[in-house]
Protein backbone atom coordinates (compact mmCIF):
# COMPACT_ATOMS: atom_id res chain seq x y z
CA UNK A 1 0.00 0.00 0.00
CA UNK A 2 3.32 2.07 0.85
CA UNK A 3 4.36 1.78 -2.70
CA UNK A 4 1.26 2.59 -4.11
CA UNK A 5 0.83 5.67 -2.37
CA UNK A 6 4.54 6.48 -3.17
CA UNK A 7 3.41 5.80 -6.77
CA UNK A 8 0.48 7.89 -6.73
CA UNK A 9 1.99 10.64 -4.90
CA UNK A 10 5.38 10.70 -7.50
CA UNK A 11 2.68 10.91 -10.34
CA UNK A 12 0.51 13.95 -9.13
CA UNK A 13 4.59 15.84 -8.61
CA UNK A 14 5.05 14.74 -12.08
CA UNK A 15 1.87 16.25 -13.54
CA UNK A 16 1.43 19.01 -11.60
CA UNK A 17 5.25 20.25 -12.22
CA UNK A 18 4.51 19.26 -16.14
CA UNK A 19 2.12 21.38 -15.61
CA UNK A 20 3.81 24.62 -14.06
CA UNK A 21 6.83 24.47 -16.09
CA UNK A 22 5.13 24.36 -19.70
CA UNK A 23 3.42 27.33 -18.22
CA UNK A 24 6.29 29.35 -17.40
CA UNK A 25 7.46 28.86 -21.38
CA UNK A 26 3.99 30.05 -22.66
CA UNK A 27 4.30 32.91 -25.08
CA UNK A 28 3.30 36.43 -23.68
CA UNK A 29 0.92 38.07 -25.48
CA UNK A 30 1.92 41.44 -27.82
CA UNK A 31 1.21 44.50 -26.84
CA UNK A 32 -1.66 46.26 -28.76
CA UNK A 33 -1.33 48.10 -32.16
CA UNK A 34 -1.63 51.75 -31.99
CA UNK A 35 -4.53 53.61 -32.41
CA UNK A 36 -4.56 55.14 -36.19
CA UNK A 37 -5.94 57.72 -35.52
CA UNK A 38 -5.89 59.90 -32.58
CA UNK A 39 -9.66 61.39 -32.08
CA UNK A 40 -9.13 64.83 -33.93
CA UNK A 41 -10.43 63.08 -37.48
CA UNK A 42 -13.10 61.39 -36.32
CA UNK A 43 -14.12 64.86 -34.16
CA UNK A 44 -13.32 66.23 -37.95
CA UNK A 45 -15.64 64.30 -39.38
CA UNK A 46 -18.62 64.86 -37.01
CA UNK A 47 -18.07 68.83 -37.68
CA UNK A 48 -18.67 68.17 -41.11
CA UNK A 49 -21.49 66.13 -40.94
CA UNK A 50 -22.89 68.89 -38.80
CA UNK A 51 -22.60 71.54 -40.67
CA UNK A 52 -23.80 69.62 -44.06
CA UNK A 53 -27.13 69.17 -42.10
CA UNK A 54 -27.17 72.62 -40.96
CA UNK A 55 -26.71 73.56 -44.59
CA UNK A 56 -29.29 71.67 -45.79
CA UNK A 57 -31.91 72.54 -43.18
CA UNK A 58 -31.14 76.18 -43.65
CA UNK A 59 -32.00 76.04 -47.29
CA UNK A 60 -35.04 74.02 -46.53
CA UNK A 61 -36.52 76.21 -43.74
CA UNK A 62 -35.53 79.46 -45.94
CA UNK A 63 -38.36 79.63 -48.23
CA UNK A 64 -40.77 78.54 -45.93
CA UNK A 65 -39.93 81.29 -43.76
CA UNK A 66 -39.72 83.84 -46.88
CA UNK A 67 -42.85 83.00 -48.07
CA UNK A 68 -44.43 83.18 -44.60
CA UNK A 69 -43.21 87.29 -44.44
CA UNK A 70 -44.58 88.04 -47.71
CA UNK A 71 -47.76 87.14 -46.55
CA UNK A 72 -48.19 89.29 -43.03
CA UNK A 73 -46.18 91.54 -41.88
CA UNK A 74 -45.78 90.70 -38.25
């Protein structure tokens, strides 16, 4: 029973130091890429959008609001 025991005991060492030492070898991962870009285009972009919609909603509320003064003068 001794032996077996001894046996048992040498075989959960083995795997648990198998186990430990493959991972101490395992590859670290690499760092992240950079960003491409920083913020300030995409912010860019967003202004532009903006002011394409404010360009097109002026010119779409401008003749309804000419055509409203023609009519009254208050």
């Amino acid at each position: 029973m001794a032996s077996r025991n001894s046996v048992a005991g040498f075989a959960l060492f083995t795997f648990v130091f198998a186990v430990i030492s493959s991972l101490s070898g395992a590859q670290t991962l690499a760092p992240a890429p950079a960003p491409t870009s920083d913020g300030t285009s995409i912010d860019q972009g967003i202004a532009y959008l903006l002011m394409v919609v404010a360009l097109v909603l002026t010119y779409l509320i401008h003749p309804l609001d000419a055509s409203s003064s023609s009519l009254s003068f208050f």
